[in-house]
PDB file of N, CA and C in Angstrom:
ATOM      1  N   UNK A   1      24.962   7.978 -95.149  1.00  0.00           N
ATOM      2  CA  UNK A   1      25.208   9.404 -95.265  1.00  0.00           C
ATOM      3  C   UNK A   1      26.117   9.620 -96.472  1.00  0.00           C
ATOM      4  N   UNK A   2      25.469  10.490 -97.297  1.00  0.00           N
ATOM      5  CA  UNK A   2      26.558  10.992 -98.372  1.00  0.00           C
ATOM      6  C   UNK A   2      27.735  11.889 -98.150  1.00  0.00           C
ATOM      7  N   UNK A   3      28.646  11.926 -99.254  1.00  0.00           N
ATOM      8  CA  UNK A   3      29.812  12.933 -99.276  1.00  0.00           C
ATOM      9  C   UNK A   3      29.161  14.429 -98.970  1.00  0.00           C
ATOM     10  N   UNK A   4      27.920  14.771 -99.545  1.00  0.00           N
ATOM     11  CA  UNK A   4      27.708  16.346 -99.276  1.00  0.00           C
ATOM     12  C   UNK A   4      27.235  16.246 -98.040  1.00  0.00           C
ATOM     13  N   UNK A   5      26.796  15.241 -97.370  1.00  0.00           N
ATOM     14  CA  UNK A   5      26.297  15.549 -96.014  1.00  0.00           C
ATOM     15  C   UNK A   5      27.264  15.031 -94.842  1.00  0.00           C
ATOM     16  N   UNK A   6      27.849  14.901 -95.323  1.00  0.00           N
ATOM     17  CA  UNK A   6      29.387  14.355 -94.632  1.00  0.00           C
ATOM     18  C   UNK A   6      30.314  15.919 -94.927  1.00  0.00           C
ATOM     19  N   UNK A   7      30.444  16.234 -95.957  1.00  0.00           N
ATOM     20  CA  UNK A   7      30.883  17.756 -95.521  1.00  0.00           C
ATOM     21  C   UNK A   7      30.020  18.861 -94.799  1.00  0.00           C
ATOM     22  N   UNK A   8      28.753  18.536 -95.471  1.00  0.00           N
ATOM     23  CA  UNK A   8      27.735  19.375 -94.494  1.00  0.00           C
ATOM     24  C   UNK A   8      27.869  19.568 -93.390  1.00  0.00           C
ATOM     25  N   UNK A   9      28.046  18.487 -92.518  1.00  0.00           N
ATOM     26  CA  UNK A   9      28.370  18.280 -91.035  1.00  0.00           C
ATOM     27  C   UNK A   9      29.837  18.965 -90.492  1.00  0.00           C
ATOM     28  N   UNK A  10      30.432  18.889 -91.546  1.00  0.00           N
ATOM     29  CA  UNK A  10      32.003  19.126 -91.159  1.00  0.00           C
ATOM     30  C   UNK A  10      32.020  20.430 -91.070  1.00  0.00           C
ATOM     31  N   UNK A  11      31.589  21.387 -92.301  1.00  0.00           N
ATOM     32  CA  UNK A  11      31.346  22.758 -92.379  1.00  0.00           C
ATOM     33  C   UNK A  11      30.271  23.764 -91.541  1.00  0.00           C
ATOM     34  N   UNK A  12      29.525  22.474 -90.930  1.00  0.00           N
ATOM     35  CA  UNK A  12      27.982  23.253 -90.221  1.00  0.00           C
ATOM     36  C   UNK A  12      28.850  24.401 -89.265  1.00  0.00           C
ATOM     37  N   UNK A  13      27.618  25.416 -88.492  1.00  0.00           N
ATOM     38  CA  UNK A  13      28.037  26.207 -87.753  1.00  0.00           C
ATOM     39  C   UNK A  13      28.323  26.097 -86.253  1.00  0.00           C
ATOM     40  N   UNK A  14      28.113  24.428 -86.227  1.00  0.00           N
ATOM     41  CA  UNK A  14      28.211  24.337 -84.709  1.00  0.00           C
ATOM     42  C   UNK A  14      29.591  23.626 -84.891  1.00  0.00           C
ATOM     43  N   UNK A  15      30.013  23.390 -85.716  1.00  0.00           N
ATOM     44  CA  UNK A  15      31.394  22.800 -86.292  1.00  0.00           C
ATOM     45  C   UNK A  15      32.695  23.801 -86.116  1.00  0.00           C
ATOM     46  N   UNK A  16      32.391  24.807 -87.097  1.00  0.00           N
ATOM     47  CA  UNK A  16      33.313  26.116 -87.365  1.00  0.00           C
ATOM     48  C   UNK A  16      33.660  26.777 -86.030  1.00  0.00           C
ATOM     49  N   UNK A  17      34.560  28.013 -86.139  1.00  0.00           N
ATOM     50  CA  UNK A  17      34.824  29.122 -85.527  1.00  0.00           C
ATOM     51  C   UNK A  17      35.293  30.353 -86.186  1.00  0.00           C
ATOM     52  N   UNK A  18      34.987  31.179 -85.639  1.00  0.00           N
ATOM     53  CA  UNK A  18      35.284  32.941 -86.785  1.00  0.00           C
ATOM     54  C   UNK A  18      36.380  33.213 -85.916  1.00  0.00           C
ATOM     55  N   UNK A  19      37.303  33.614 -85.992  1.00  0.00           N
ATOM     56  CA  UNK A  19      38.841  34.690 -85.468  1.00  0.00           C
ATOM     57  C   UNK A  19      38.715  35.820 -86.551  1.00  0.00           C
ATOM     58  N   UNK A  20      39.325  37.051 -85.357  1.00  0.00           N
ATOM     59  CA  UNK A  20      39.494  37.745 -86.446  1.00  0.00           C
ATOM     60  C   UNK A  20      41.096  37.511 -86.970  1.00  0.00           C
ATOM     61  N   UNK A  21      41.255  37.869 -88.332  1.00  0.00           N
ATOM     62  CA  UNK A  21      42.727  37.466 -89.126  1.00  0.00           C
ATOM     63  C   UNK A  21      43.271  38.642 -88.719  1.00  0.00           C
ATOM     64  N   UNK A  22      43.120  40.182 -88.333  1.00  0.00           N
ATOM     65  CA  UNK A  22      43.280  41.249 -87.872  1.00  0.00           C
ATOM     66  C   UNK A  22      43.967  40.580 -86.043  1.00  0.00           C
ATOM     67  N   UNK A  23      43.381  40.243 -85.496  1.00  0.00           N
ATOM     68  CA  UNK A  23      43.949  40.381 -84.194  1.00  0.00           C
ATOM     69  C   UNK A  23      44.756  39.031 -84.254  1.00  0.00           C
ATOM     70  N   UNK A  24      44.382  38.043 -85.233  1.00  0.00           N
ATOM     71  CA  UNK A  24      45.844  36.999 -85.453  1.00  0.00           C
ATOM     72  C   UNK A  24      47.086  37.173 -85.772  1.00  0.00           C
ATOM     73  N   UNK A  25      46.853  38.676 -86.550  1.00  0.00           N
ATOM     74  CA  UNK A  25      48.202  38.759 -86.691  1.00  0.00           C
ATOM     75  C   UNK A  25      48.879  39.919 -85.872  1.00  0.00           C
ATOM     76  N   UNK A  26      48.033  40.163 -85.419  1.00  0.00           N
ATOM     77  CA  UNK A  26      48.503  40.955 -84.142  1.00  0.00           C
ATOM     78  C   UNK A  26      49.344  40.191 -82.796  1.00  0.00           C
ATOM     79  N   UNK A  27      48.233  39.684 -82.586  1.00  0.00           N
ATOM     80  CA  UNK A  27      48.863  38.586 -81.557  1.00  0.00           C
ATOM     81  C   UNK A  27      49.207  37.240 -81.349  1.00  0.00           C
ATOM     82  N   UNK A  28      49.061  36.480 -82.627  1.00  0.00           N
ATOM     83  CA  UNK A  28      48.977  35.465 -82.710  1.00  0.00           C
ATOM     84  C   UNK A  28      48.540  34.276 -83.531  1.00  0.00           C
ATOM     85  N   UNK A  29      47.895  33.427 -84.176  1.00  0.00           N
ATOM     86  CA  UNK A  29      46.871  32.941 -84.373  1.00  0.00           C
ATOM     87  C   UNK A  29      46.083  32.017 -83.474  1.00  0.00           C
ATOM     88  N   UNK A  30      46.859  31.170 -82.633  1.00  0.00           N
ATOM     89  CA  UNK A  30      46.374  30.693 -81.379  1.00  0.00           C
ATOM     90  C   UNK A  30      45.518  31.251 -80.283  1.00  0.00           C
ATOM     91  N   UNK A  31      46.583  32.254 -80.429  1.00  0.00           N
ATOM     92  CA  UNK A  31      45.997  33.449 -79.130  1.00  0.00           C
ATOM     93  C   UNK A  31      44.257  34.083 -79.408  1.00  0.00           C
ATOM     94  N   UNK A  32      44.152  34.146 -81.340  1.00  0.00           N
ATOM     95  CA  UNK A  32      43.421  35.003 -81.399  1.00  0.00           C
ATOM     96  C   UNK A  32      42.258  33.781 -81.653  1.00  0.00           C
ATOM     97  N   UNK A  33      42.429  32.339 -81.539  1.00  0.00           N
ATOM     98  CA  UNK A  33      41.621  31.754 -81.727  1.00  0.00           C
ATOM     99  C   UNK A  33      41.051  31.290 -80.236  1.00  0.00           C
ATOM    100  N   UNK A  34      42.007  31.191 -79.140  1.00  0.00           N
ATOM    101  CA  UNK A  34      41.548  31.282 -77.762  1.00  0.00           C
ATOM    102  C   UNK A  34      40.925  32.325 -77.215  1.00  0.00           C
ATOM    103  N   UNK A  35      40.949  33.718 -77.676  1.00  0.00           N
ATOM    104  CA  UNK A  35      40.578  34.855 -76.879  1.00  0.00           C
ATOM    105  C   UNK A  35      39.492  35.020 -77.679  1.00  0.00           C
ATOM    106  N   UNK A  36      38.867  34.032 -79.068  1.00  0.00           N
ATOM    107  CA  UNK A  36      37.535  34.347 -79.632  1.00  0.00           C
ATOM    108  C   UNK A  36      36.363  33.007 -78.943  1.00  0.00           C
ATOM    109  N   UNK A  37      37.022  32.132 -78.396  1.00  0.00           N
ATOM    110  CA  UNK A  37      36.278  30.984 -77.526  1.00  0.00           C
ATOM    111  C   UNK A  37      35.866  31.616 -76.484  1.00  0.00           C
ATOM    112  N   UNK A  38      37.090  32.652 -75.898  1.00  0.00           N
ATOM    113  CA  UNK A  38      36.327  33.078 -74.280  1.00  0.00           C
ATOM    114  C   UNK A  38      35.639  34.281 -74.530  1.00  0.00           C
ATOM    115  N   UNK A  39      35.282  35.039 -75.974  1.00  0.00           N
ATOM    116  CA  UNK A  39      34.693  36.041 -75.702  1.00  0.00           C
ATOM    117  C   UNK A  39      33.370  35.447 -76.097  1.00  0.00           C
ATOM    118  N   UNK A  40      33.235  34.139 -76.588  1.00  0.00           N
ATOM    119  CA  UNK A  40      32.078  33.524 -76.422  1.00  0.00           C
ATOM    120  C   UNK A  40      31.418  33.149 -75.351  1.00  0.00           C
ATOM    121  N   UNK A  41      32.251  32.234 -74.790  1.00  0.00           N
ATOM    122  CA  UNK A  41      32.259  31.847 -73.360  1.00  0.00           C
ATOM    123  C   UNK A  41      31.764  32.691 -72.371  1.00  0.00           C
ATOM    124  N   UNK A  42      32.242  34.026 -72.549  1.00  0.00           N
ATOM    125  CA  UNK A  42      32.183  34.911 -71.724  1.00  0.00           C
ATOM    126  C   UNK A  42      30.636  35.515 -71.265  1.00  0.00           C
ATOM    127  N   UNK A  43      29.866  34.945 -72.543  1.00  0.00           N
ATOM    128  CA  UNK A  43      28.076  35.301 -71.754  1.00  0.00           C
ATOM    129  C   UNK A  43      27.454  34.553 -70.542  1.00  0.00           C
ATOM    130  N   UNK A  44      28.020  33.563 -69.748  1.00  0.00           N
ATOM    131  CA  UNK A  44      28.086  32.793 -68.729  1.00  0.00           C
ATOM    132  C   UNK A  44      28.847  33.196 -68.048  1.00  0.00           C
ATOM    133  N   UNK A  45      28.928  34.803 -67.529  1.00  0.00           N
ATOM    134  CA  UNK A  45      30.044  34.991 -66.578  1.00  0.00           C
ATOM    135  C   UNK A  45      29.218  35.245 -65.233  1.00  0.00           C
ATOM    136  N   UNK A  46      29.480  34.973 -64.330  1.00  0.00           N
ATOM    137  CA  UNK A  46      29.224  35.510 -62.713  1.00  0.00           C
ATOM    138  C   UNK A  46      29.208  37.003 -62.772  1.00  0.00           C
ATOM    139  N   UNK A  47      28.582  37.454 -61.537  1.00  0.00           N
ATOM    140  CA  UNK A  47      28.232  38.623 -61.418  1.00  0.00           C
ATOM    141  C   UNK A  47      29.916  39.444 -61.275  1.00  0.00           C
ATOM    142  N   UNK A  48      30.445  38.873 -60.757  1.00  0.00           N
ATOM    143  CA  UNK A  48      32.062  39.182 -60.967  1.00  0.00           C
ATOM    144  C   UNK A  48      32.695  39.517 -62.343  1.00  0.00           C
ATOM    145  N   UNK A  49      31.702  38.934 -63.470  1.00  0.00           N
ATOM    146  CA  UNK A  49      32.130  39.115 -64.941  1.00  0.00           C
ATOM    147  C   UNK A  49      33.058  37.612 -65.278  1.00  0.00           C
ATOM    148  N   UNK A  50      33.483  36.217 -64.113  1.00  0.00           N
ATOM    149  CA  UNK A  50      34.639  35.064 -64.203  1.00  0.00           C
ATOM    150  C   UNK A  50      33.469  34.402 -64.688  1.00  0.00           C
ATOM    151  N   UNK A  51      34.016  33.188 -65.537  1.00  0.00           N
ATOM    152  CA  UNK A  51      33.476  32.462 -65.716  1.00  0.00           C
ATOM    153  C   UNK A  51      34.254  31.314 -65.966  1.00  0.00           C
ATOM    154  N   UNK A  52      33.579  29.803 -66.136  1.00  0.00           N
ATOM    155  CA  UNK A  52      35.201  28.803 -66.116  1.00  0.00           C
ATOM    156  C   UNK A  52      34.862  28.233 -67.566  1.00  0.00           C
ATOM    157  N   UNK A  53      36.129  27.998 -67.910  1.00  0.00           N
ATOM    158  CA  UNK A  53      36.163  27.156 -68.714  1.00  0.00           C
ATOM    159  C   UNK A  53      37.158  25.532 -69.011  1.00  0.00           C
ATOM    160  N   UNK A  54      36.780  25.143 -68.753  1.00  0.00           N
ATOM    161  CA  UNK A  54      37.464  23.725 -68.376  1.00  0.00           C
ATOM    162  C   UNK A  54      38.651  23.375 -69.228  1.00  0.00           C
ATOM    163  N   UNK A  55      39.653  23.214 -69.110  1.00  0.00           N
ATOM    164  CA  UNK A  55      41.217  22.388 -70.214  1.00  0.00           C
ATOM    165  C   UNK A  55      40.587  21.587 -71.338  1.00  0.00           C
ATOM    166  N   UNK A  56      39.681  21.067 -70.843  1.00  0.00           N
ATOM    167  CA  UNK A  56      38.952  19.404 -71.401  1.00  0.00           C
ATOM    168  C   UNK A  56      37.921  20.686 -72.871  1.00  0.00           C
ATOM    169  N   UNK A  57      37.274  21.137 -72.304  1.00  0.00           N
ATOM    170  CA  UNK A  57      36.332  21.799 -73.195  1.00  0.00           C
ATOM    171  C   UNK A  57      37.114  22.756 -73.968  1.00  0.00           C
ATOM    172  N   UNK A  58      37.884  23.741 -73.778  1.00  0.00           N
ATOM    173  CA  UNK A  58      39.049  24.133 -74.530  1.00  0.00           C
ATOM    174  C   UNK A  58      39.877  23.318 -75.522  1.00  0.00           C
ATOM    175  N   UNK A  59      39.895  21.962 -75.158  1.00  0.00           N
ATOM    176  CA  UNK A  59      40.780  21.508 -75.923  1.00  0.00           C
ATOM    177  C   UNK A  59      39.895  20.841 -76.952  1.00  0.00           C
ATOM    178  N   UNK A  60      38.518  20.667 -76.738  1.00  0.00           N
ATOM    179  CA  UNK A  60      38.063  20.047 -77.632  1.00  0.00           C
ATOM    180  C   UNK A  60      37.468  20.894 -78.567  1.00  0.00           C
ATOM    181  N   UNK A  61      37.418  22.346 -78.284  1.00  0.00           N
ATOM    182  CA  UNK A  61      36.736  23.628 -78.914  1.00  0.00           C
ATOM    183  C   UNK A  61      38.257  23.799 -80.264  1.00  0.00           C
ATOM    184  N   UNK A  62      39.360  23.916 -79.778  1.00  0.00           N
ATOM    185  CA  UNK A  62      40.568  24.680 -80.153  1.00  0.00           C
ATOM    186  C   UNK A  62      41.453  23.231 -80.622  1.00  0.00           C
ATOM    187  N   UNK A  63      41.642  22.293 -80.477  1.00  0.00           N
ATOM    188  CA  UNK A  63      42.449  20.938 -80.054  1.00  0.00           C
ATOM    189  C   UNK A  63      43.930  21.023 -79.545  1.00  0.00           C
ATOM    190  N   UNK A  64      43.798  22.755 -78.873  1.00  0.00           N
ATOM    191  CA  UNK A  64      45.012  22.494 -78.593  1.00  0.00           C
ATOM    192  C   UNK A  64      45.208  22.043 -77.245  1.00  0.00           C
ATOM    193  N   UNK A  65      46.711  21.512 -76.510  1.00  0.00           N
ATOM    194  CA  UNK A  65      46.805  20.624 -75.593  1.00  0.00           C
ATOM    195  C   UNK A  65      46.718  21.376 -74.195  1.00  0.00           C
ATOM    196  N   UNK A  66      46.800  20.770 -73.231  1.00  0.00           N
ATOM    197  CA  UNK A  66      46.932  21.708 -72.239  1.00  0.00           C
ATOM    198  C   UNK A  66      48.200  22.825 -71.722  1.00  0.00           C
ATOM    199  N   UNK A  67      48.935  22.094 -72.408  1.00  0.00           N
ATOM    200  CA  UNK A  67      50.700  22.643 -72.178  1.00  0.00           C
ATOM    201  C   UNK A  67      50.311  24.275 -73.508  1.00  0.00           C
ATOM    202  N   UNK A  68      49.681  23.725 -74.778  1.00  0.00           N
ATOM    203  CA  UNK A  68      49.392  24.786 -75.392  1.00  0.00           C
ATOM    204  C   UNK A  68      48.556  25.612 -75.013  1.00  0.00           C
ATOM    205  N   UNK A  69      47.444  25.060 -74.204  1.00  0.00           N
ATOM    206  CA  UNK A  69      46.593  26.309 -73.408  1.00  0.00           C
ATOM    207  C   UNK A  69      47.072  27.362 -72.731  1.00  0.00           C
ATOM    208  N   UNK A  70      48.423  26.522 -71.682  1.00  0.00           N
ATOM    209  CA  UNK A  70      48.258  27.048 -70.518  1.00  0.00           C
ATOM    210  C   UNK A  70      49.330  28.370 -71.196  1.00  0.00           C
ATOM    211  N   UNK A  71      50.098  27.856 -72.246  1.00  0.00           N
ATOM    212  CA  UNK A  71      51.394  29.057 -73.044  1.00  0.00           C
ATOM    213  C   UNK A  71      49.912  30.226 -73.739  1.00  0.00           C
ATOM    214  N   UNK A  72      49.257  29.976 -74.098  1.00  0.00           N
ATOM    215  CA  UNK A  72      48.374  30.995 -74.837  1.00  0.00           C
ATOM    216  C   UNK A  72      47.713  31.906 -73.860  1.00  0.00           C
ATOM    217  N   UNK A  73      47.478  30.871 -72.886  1.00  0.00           N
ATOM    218  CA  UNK A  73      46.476  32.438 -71.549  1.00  0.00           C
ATOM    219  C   UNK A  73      47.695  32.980 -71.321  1.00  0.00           C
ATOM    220  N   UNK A  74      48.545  32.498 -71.308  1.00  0.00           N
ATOM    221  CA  UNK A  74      49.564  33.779 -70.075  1.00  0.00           C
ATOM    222  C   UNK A  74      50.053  34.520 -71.098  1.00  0.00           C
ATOM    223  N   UNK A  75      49.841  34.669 -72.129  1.00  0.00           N
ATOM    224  CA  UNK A  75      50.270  35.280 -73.633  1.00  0.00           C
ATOM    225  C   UNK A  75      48.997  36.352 -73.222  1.00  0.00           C
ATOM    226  N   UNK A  76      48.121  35.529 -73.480  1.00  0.00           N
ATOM    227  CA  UNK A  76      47.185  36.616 -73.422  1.00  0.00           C
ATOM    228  C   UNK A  76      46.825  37.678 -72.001  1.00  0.00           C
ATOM    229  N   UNK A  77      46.938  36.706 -70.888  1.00  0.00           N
ATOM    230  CA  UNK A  77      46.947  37.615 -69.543  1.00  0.00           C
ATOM    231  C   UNK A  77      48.514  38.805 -69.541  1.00  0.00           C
ATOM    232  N   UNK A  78      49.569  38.567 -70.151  1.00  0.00           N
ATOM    233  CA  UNK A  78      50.315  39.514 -70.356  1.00  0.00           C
ATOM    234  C   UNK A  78      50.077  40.452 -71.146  1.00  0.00           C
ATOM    235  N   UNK A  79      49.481  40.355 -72.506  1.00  0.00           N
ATOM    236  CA  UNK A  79      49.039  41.312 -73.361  1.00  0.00           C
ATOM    237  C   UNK A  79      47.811  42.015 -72.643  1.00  0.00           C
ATOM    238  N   UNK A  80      47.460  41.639 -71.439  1.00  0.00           N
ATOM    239  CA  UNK A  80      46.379  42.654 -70.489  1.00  0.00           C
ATOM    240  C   UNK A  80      44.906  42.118 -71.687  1.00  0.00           C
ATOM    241  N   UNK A  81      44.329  41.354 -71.888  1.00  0.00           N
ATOM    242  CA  UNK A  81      43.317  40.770 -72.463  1.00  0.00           C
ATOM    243  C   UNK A  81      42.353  40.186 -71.908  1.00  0.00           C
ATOM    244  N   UNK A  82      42.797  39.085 -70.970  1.00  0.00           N
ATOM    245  CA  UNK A  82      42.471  39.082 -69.839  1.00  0.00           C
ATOM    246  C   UNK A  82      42.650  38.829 -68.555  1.00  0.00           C
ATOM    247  N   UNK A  83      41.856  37.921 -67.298  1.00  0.00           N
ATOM    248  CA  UNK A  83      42.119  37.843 -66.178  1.00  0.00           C
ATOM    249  C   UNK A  83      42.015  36.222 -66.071  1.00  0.00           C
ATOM    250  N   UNK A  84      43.333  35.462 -65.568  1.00  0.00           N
ATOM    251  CA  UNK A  84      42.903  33.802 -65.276  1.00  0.00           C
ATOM    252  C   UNK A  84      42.630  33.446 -63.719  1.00  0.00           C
ATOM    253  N   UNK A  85      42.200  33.169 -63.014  1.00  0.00           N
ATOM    254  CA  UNK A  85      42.379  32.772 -62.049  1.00  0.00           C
ATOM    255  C   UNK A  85      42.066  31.259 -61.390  1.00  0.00           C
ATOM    256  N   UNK A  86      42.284  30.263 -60.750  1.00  0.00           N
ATOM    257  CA  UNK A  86      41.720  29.080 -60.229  1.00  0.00           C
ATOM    258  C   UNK A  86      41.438  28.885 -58.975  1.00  0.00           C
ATOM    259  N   UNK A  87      40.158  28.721 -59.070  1.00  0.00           N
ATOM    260  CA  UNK A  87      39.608  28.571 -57.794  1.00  0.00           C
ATOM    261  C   UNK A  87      38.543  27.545 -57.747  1.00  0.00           C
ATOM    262  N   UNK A  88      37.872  27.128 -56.781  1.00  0.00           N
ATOM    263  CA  UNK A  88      37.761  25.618 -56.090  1.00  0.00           C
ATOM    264  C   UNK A  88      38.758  24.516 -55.840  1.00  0.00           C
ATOM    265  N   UNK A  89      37.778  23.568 -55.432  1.00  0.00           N
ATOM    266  CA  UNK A  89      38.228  22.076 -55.159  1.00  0.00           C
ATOM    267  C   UNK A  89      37.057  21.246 -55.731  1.00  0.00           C
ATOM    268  N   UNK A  90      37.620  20.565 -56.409  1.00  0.00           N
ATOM    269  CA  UNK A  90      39.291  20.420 -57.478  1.00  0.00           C
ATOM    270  C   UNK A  90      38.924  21.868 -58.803  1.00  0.00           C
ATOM    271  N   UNK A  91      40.603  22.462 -58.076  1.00  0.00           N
ATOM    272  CA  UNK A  91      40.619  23.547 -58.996  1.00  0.00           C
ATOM    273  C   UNK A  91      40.453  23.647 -60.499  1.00  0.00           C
ATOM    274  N   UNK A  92      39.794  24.945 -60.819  1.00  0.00           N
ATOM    275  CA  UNK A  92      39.453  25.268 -62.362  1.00  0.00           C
ATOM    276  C   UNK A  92      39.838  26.400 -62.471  1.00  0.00           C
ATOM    277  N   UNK A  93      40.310  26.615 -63.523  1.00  0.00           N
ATOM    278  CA  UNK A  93      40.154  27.493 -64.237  1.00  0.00           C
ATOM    279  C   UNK A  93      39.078  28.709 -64.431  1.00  0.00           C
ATOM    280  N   UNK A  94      39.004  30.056 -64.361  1.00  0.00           N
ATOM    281  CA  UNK A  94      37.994  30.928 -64.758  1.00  0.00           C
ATOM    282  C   UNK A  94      38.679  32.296 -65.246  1.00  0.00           C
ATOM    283  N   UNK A  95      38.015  32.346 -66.119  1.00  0.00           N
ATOM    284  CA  UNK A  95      38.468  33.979 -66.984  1.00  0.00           C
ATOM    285  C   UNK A  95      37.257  35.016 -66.812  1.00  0.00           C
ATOM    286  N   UNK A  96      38.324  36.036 -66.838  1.00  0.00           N
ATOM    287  CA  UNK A  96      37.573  37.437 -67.079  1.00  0.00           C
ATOM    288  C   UNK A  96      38.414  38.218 -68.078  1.00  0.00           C
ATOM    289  N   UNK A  97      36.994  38.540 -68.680  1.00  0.00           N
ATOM    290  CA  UNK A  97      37.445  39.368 -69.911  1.00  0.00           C
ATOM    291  C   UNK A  97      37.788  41.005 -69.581  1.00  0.00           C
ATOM    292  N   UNK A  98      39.064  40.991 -70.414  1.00  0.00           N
ATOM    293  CA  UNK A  98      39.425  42.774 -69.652  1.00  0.00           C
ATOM    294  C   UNK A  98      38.334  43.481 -70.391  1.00  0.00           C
ATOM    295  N   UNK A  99      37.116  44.546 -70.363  1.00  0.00           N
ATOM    296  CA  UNK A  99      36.550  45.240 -70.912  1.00  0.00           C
ATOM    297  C   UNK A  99      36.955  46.320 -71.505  1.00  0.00           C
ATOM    298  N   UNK A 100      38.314  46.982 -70.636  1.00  0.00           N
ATOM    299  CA  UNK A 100      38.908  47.892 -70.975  1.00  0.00           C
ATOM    300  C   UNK A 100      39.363  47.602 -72.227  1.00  0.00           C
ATOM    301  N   UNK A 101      40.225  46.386 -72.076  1.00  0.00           N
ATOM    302  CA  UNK A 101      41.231  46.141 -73.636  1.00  0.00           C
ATOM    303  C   UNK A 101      40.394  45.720 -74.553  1.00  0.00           C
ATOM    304  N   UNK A 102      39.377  45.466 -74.256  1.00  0.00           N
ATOM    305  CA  UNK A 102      38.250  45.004 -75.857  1.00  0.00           C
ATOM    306  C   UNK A 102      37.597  46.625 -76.178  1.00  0.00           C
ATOM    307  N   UNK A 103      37.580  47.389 -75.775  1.00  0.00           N
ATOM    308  CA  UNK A 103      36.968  48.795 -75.857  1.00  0.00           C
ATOM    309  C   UNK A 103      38.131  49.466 -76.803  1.00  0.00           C
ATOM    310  N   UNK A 104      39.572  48.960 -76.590  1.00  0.00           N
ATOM    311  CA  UNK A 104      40.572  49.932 -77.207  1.00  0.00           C
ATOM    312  C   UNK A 104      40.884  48.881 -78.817  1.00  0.00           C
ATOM    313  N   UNK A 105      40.486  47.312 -78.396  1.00  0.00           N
ATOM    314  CA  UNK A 105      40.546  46.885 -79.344  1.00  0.00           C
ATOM    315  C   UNK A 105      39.649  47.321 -80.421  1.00  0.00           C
ATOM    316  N   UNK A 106      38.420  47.480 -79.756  1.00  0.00           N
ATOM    317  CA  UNK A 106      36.674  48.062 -80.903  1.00  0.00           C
ATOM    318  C   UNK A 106      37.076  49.251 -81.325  1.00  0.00           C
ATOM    319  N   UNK A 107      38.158  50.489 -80.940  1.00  0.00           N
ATOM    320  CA  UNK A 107      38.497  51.675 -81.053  1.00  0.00           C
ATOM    321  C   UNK A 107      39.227  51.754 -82.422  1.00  0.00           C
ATOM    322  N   UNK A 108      40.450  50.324 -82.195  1.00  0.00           N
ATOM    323  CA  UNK A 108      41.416  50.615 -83.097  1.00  0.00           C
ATOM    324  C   UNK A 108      40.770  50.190 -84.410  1.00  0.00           C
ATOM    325  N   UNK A 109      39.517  49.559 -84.213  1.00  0.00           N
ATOM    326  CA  UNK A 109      39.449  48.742 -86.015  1.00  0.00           C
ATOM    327  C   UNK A 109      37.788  49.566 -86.271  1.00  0.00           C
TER     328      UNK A 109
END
């Protein structure tokens, strides 16, 4: 494999992620790079609108750790963004996206 296809790979689109730089610096850059994974995430939600997303798959999406996960949702569940909750055995993780606060977010920009 060559150097251009060795960056190729690095740059592809299943590689990357888009944030907006607008809501990074609003809230974060972490924050705004976690709350753009789960609004991906978020087309796999239950009829409830939850859906899970695992520490393990988060961390390998974002690389951040779990101690950094767990500081960024409650950042974000305080800024009313969204909803965390854990449920089963062995417990997980599942989010819901506030609709309300993405409606005022689509408002403001």
């Amino acid at each position: 494999m060559g150097n251009a296809d060795i960056i190729k790979n690095l740059l592809g689109s299943e590689n990357t992620m888009a944030y907006s730089k607008i809501l990074a610096n609003a809230i974060g850059l972490k924050e705004a790079i976690v709350y753009s994974c789960l609004l991906s995430k978020s087309a796999e939600k239950d009829s409830k609108g939850y859906f899970c997303y695992t520490i393990k798959d988060l961390q390998i999406d974002t690389t951040l750790t779990k101690a950094q996960q767990d500081r960024v949702i409650q950042n974000l569940v305080n800024l009313g963004l969204i909803l965390c909750e854990r449920k089963g055995l062995p417990a997980k993780r599942y989010f819901k996206i506030n609709e309300y606060a993405l409606d005022t977010i689509k408002r403001g920009y």
